[in-house]
C-alpha atoms as a PDB file:
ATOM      1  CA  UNK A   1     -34.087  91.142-105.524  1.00  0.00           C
ATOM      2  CA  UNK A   2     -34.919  92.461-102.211  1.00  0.00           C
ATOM      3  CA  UNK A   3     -36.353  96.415-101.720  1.00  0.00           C
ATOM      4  CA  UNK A   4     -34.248  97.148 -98.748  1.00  0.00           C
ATOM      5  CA  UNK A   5     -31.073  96.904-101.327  1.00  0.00           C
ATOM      6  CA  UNK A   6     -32.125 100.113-102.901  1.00  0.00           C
ATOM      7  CA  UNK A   7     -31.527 103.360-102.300  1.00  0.00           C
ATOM      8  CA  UNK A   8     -33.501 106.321-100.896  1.00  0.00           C
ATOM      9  CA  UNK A   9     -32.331 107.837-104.162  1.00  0.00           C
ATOM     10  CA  UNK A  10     -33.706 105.485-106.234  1.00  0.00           C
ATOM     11  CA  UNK A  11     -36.492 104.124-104.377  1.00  0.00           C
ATOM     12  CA  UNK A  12     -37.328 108.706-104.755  1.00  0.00           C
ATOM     13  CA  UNK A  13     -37.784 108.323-108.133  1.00  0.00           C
ATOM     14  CA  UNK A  14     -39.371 105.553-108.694  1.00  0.00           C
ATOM     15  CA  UNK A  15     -42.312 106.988-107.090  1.00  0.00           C
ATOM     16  CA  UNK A  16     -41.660 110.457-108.583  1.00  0.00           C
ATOM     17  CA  UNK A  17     -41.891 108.592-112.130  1.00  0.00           C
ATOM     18  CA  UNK A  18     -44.916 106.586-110.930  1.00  0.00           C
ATOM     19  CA  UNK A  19     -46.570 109.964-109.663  1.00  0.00           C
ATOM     20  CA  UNK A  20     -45.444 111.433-112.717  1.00  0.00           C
ATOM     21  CA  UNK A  21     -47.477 108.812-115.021  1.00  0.00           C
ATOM     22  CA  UNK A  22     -51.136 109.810-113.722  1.00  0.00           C
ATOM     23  CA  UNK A  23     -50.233 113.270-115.392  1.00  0.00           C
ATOM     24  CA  UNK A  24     -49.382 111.647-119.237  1.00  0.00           C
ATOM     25  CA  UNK A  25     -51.097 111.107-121.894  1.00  0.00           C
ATOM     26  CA  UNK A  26     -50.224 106.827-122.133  1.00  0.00           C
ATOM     27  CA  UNK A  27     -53.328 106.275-125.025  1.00  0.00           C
ATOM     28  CA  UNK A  28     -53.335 103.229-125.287  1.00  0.00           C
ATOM     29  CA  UNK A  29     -50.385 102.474-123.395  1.00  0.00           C
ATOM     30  CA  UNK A  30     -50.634 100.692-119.957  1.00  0.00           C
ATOM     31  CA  UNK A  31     -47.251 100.676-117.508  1.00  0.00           C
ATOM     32  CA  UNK A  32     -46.615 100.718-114.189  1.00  0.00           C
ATOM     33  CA  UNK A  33     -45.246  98.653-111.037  1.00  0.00           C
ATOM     34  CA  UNK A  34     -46.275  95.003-110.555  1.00  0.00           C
ATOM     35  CA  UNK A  35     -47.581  95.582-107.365  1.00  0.00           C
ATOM     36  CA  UNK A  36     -46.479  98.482-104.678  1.00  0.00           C
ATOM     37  CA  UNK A  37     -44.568  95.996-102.450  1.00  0.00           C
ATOM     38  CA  UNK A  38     -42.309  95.586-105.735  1.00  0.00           C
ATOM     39  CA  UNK A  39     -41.818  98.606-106.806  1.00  0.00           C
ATOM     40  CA  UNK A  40     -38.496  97.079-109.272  1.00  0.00           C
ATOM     41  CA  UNK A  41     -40.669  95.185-111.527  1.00  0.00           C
ATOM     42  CA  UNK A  42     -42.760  96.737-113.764  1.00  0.00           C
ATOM     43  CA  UNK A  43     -45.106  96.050-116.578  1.00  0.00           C
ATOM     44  CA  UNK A  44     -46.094  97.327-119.885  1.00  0.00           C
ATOM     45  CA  UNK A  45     -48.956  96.860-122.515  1.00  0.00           C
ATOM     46  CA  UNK A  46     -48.110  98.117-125.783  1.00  0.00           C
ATOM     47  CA  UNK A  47     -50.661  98.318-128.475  1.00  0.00           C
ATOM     48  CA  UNK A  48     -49.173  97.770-132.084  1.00  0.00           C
ATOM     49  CA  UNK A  49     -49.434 100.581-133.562  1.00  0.00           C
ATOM     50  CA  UNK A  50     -52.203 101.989-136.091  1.00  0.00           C
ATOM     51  CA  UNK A  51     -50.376 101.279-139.586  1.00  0.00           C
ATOM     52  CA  UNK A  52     -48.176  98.676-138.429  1.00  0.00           C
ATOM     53  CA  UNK A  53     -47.596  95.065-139.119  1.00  0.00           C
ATOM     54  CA  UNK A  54     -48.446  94.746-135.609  1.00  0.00           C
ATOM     55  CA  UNK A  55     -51.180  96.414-135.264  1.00  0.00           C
ATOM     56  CA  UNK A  56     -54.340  94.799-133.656  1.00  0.00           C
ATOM     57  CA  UNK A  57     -51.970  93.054-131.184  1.00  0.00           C
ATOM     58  CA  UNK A  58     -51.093  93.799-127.358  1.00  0.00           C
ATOM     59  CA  UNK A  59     -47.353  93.184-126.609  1.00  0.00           C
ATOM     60  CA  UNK A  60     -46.517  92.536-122.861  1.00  0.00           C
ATOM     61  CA  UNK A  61     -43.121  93.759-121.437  1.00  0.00           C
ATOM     62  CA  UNK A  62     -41.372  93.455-118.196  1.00  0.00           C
ATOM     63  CA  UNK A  63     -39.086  96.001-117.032  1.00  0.00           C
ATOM     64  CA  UNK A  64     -36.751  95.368-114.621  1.00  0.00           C
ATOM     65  CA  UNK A  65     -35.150  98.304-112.446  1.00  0.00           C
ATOM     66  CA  UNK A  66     -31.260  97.988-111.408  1.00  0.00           C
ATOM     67  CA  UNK A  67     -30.226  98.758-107.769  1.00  0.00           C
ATOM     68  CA  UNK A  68     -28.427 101.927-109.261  1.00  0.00           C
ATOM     69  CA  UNK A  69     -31.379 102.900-110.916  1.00  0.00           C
ATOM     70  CA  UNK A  70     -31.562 105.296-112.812  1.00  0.00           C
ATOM     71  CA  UNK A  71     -27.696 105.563-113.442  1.00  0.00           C
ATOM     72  CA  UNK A  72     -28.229 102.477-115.260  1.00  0.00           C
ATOM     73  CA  UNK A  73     -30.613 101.353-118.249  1.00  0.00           C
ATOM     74  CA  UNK A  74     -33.608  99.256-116.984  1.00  0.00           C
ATOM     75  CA  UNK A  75     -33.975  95.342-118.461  1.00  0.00           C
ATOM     76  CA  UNK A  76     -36.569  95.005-120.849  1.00  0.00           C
ATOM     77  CA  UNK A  77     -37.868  91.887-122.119  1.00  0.00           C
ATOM     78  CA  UNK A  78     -40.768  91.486-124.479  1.00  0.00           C
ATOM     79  CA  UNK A  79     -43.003  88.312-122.815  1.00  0.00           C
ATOM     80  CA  UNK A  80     -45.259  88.395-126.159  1.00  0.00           C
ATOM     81  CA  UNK A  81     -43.505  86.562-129.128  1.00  0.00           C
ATOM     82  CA  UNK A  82     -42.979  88.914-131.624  1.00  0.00           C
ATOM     83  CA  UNK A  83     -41.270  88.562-135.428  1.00  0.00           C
ATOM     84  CA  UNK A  84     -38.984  91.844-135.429  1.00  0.00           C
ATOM     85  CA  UNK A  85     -35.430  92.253-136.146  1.00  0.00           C
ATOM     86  CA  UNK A  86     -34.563  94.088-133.112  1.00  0.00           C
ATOM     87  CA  UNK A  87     -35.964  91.852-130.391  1.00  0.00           C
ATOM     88  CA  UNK A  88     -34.896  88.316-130.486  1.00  0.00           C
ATOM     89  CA  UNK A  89     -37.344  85.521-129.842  1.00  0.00           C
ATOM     90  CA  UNK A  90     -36.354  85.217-126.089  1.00  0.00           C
ATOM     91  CA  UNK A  91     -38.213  88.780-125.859  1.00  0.00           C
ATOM     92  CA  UNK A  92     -34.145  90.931-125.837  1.00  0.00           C
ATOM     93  CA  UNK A  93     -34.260  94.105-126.960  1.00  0.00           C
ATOM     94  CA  UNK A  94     -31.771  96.366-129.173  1.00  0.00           C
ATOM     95  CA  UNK A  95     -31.854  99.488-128.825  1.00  0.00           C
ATOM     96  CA  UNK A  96     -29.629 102.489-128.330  1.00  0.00           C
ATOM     97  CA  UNK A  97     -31.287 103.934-125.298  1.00  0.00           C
ATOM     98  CA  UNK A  98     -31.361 100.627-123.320  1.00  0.00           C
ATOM     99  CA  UNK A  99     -27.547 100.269-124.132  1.00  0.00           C
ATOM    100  CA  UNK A 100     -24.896 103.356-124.610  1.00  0.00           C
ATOM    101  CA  UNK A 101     -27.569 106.436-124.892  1.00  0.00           C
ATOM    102  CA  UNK A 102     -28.842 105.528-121.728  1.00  0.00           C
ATOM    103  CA  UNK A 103     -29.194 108.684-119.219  1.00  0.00           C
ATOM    104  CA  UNK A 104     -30.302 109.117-116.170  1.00  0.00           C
ATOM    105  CA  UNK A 105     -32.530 112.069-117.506  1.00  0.00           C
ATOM    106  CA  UNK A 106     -34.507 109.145-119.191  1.00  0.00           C
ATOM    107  CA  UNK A 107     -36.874 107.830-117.885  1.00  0.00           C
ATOM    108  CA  UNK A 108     -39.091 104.551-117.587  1.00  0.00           C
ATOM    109  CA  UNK A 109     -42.558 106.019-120.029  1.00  0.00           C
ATOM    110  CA  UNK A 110     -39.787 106.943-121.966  1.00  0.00           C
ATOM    111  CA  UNK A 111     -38.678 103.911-122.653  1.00  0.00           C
ATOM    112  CA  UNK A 112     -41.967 102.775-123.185  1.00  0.00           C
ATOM    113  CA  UNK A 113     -42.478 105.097-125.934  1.00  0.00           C
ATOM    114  CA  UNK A 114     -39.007 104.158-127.966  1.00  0.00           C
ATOM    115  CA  UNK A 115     -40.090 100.621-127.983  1.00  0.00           C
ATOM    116  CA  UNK A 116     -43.882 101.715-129.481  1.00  0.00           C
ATOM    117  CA  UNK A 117     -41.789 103.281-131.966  1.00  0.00           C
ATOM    118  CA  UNK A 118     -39.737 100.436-132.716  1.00  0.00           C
ATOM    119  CA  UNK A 119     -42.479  98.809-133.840  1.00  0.00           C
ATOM    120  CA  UNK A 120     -43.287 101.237-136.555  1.00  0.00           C
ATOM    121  CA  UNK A 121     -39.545 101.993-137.366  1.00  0.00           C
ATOM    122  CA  UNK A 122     -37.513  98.791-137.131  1.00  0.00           C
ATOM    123  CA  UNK A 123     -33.899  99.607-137.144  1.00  0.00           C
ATOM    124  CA  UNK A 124     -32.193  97.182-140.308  1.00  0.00           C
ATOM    125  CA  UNK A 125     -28.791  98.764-139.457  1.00  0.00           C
ATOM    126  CA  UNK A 126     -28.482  97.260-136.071  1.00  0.00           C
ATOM    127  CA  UNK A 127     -29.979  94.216-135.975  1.00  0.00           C
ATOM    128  CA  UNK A 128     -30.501  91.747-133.389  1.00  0.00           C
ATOM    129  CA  UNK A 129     -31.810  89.287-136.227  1.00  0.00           C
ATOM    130  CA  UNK A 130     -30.102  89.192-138.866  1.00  0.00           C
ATOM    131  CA  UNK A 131     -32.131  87.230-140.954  1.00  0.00           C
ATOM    132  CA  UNK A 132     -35.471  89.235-140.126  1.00  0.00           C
ATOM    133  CA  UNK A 133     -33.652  92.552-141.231  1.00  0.00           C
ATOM    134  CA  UNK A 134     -32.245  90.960-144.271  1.00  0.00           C
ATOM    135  CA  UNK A 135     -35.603  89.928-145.125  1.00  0.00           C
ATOM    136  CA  UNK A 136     -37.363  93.084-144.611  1.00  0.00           C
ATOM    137  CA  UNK A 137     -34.913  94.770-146.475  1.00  0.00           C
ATOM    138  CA  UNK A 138     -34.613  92.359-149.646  1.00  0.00           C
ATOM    139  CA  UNK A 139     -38.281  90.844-149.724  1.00  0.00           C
ATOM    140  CA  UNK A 140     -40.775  93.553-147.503  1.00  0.00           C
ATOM    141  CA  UNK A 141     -43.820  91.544-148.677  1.00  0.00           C
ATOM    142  CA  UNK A 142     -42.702  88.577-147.098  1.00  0.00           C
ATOM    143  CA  UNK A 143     -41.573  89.771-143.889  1.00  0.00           C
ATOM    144  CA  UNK A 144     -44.623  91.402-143.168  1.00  0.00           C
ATOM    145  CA  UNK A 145     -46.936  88.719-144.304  1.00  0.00           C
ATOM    146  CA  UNK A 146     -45.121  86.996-141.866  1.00  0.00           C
ATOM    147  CA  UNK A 147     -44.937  89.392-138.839  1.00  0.00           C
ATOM    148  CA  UNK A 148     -48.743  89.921-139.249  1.00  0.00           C
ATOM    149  CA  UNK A 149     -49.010  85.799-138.824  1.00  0.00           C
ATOM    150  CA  UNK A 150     -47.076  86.369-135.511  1.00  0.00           C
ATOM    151  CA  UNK A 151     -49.148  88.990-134.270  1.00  0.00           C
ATOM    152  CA  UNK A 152     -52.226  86.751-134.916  1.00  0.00           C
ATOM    153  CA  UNK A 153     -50.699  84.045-133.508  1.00  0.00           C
ATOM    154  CA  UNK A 154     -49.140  85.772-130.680  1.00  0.00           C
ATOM    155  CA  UNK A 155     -50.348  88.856-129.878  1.00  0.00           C
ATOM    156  CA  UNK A 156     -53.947  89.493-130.525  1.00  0.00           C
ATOM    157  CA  UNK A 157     -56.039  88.220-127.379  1.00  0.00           C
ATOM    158  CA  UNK A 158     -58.865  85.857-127.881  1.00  0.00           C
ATOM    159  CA  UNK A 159     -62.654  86.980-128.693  1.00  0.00           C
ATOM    160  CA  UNK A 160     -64.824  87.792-125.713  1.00  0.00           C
ATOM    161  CA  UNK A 161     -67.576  84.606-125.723  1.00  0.00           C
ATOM    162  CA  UNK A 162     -71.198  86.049-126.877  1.00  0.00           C
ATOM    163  CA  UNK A 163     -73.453  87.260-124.015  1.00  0.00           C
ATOM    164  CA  UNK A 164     -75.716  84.899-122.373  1.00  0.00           C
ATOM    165  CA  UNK A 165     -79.268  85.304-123.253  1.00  0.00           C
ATOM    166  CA  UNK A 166     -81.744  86.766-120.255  1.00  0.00           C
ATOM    167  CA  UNK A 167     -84.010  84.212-118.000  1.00  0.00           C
ATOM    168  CA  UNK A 168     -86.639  84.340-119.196  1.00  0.00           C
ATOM    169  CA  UNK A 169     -89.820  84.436-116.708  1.00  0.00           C
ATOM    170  CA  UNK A 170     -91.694  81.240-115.971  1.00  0.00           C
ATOM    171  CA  UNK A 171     -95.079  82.426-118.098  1.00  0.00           C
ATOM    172  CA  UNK A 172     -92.551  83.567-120.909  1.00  0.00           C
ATOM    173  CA  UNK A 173     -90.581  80.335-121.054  1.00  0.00           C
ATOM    174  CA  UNK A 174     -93.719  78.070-120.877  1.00  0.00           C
ATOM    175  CA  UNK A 175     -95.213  80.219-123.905  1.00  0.00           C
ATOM    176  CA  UNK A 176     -92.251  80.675-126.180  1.00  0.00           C
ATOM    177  CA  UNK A 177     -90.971  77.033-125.662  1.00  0.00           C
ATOM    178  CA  UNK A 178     -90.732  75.767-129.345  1.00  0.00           C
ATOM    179  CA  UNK A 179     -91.643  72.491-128.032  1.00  0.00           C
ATOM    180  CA  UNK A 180     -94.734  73.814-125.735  1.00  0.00           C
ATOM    181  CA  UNK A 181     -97.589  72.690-127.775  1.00  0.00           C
ATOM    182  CA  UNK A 182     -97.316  70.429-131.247  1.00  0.00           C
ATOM    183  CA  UNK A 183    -100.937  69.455-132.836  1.00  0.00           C
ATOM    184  CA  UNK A 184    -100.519  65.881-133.958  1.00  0.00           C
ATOM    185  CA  UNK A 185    -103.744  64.907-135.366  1.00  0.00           C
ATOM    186  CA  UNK A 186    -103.718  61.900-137.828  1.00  0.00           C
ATOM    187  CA  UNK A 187    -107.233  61.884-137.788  1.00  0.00           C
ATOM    188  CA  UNK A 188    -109.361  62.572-140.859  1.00  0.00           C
ATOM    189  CA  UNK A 189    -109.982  66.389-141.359  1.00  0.00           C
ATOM    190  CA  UNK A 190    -113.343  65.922-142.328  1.00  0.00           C
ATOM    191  CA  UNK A 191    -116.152  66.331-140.393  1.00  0.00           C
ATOM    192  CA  UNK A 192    -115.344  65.744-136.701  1.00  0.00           C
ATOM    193  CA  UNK A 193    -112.094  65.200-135.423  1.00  0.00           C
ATOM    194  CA  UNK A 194    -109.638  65.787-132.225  1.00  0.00           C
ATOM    195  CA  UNK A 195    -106.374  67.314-131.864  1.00  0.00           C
ATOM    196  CA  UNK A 196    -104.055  66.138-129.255  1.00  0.00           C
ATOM    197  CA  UNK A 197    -101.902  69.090-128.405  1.00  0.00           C
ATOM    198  CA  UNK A 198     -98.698  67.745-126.010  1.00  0.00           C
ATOM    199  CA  UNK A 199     -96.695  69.572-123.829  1.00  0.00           C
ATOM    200  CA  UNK A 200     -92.939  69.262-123.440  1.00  0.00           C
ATOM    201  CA  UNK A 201     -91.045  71.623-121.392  1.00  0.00           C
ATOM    202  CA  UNK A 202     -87.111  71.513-121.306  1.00  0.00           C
ATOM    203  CA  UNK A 203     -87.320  68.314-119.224  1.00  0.00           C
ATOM    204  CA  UNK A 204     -89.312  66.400-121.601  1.00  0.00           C
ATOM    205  CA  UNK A 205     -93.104  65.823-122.018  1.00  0.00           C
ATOM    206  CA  UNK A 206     -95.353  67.412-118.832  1.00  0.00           C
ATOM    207  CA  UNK A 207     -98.471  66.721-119.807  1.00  0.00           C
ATOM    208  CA  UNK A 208    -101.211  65.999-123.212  1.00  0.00           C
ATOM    209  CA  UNK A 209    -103.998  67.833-123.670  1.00  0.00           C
ATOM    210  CA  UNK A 210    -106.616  66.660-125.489  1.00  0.00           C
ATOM    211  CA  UNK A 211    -108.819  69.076-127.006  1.00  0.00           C
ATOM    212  CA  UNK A 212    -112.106  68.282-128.829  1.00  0.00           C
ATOM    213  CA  UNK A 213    -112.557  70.095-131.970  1.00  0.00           C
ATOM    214  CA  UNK A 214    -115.461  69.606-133.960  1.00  0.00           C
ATOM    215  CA  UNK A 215    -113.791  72.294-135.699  1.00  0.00           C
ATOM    216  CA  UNK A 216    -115.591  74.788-134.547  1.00  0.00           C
ATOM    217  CA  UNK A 217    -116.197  73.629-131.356  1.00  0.00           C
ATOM    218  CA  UNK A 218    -114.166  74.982-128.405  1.00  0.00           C
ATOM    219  CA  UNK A 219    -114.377  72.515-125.579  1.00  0.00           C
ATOM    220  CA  UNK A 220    -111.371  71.201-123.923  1.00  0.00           C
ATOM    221  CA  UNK A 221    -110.557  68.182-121.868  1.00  0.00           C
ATOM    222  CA  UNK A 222    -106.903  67.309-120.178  1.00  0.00           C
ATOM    223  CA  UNK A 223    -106.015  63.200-120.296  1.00  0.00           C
ATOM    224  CA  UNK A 224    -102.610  61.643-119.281  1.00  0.00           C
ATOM    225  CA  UNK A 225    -100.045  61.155-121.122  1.00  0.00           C
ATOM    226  CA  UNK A 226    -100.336  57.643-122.754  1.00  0.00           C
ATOM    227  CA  UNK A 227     -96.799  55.288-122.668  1.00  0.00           C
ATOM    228  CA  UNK A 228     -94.451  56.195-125.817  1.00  0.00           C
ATOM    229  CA  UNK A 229     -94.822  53.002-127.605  1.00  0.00           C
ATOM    230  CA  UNK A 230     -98.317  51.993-126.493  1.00  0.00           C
ATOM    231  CA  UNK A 231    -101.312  51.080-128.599  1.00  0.00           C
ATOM    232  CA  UNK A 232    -104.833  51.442-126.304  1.00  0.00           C
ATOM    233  CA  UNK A 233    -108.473  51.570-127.943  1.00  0.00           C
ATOM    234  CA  UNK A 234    -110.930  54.165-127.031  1.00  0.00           C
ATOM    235  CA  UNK A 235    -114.515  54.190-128.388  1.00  0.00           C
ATOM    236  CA  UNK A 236    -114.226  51.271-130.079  1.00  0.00           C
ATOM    237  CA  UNK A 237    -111.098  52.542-131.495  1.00  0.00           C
ATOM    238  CA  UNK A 238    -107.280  51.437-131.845  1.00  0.00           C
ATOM    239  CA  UNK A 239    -105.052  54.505-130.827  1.00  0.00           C
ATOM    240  CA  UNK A 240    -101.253  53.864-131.321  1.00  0.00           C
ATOM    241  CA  UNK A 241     -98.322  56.603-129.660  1.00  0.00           C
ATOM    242  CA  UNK A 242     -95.231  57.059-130.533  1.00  0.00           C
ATOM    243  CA  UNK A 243     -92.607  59.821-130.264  1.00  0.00           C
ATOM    244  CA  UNK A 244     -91.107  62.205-133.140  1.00  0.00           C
ATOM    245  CA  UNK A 245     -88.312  63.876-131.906  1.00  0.00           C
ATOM    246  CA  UNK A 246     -89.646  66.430-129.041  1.00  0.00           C
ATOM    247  CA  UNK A 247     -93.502  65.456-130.248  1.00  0.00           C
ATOM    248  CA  UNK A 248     -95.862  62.907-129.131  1.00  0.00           C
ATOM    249  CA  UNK A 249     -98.135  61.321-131.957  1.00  0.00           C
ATOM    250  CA  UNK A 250    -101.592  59.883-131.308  1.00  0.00           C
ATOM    251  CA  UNK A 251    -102.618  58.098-133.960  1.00  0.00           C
ATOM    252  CA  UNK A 252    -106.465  56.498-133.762  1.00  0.00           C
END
C-alpha cells in the first residue's frame, strides 16, 4: 500500500484524528500510527478491562486504513490470541460498526473504544464463534475459566527479571565475602593453640593467615598457602590440608 494512493482528503484526517488523540482521555489505552512515514497502519494496546475475563492482559490490534478512508470501515485484526465469540482465532472481528453502521462521522479512537467494550459485553446474538457463544450462554463457568486460561496464556506479558544487586566497593566486597575468613582450627582448645584463618575471594583462595592465639594473645603472622592435599611437619609436627568446600583445613 503506497501513501501517494491516498487522498488529500484522507491523508487530512488522518492527521486531524492523530492531532485529535493528544487531547483524549485513552487511560490505559495506547493507539496511534506505526510510524509517520505510514500513516495507514496503525496500532492499538487494549488493556482487558477491570472486571473482565480478560482483565490483566494487553491485547494488540492492527488497524488498517482503506484508500477511501473514512468512507469506508478500517480493518481490524486482533494480533493477541484471544478466546471470545466475536473475534475468531485469526484475530477477525464482528462487529456492527466495522461492517453496516460504519460512518464516516466515526472515527479510529472510536473504534478503539467499541472493541474495549466488546470485551466486557460479548455479543451471543451475532457470533463469529459459534461454539464460544453457545458456551457462554449454556455453561458461563466454563467459558470463562477458559478465556481467563487464554489471557494467561496469551495476553498477559512476562514478569520484569528482579533488579541486579549494586557493586559493591572493593573494601565492602572483601569484608562481607561469606567466604573471606573461615577459622579452621583442629587443634586442641586447651591451653595454647593457633587458628589458621584463610582467605578466599570470588576467585578462590588468595591467601592464609596464620594467627597465633594463645587465646589471649593478639599477635599475627601471614604464611603461604600450603598445597590442597599436602601433609608438611612444622615443629616437630605433622600438619595435613585439605579443602571443605570454599574452606581450607589445617590440621596439625
Amino acid at each position: 500500500m503506497s501513501i501517494s494512493r491516498f487522498s488529500g482528503t484522507t491523508l487530512k484526517r488522518i492527521h486531524r484524528e492523530i492531532a485529535d488523540l493528544k487531547k483524549e482521555d485513552l487511560g490505559g489505552i495506547s493507539v496511534g500510527p506505526v510510524s509517520n512515514d505510514i500513516p495507514f497502519l496503525w496500532r492499538a494496546r487494549i488493556p482487558g478491562p477491570e472486571g473482565s475475563v480478560y482483565e490483566g492482559g494487553i491485547f494488540n490490534v492492527d488497524i488498517t486504513l482503506g484508500y477511501d478512508y473514512p468512507f469506508s470501515a478500517p480493518k481490524v485484526i486482533f494480533k493477541t490470541l484471544i478466546y471470545h465469540m466475536n473475534i475468531s482465532d485469526k484475530g477477525n472481528v464482528c462487529i456492527d460498526i466495522l461492517k453496516n453502521n460504519w460512518s464516516p462521522a466515526l472515527s479510529i479512537f472510536k473504534v478503539v473504544l467499541s472493541l474495549s467494550s466488546l470485551l466486557t459485553d460479548p455479543n451471543p446474538s451475532d457470533p463469529l464463534v459459534p461454539s464460544i457463544a453457545t458456551e457462554f450462554l449454556r455453561n458461563r463457568s466454563t467459558h470463562d475459566r477458559t478465556a481467563r486460561q487464554w489471557t494467561d496464556l496469551y495476553a498477559k506479558p512476562p514478569p520484569s527479571p528482579p533488579p541486579s544487586p549494586p557493586p559493591l566497593s572493593p573494601s565492602a566486597a572483601s569484608s562481607n565475602s561469606p567466604s573471606s575468613y573461615s577459622i579452621t582450627n583442629r587443634s586442641s582448645a586447651k591451653g595454647k593453640g593457633r587458628a589458621n584463618v584463610h582467605s578466599a575471594g570470588t576467585e578462590g583462595l588468595t591467601e592464609t593467615q596464620t594467627i597465633g592465639i594463645d587465646l589471649t594473645s593478639e599477635g599475627v603472622e601471614t604464611t603461604p598457602i600450603p598445597e590442597v592435599g599436602s601433609s608438611s611437619s612444622r615443629g616437630g609436627k605433622r600438619r595435613h590440608v585439605e579443602k571443605l568446600g570454599d574452606v581450607i583445613v589445617i590440621e596439625d
